[in-house]
Protein backbone atom coordinates (compact mmCIF):
# COMPACT_ATOMS: atom_id res chain seq x y z
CA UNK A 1 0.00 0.00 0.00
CA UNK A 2 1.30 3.19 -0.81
CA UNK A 3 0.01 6.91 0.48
CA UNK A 4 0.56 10.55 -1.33
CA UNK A 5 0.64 13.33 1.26
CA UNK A 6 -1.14 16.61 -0.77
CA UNK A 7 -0.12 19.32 1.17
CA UNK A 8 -0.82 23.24 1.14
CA UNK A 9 2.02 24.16 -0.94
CA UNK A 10 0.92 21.62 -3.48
CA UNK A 11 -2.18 23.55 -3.98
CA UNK A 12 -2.67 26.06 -6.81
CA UNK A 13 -3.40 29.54 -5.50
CA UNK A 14 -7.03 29.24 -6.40
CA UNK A 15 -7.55 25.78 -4.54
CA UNK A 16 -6.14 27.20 -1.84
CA UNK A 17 -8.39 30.33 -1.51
CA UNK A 18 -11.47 28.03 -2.35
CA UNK A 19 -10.31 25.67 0.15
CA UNK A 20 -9.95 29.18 2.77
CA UNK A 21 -13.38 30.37 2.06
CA UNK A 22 -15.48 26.97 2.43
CA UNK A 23 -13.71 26.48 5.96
CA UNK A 24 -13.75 29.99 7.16
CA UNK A 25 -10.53 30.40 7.75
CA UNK A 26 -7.80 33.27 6.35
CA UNK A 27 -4.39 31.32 7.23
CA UNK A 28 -3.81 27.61 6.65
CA UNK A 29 -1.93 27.93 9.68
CA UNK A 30 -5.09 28.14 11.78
CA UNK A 31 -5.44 24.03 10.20
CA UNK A 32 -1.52 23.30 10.75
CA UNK A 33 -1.50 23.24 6.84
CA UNK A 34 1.70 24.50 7.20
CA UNK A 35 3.08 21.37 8.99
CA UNK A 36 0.34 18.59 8.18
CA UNK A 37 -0.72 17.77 4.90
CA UNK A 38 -4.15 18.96 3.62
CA UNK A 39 -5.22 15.30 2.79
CA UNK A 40 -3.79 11.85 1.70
CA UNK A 41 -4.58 9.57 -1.02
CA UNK A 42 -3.71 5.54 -0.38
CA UNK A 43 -3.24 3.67 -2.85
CA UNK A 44 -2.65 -0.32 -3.72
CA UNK A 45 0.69 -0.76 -5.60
């Protein structure tokens, strides 16, 4: 099994603000985006 970390700096600049204005929030630090990726996608190799 293998996992891909997406994290904030991974994002385009217009996923990011989408991402910002769904969750109410103005710096991905608030989420520890900064640190902790946004998501992660497993996968079967």
């Amino acid at each position: 099994m293998g996992e891909i970390e997406i994290m904030w700096t991974d994002l385009t600049e217009d996923a990011q603000n989408r991402i910002k204005e769904a969750l109410g929030i103005s710096d991905p630090k608030e989420m520890n985006w900064d640190v902790f990726p946004v998501t992660s996608y497993f996968y079967e190799a």
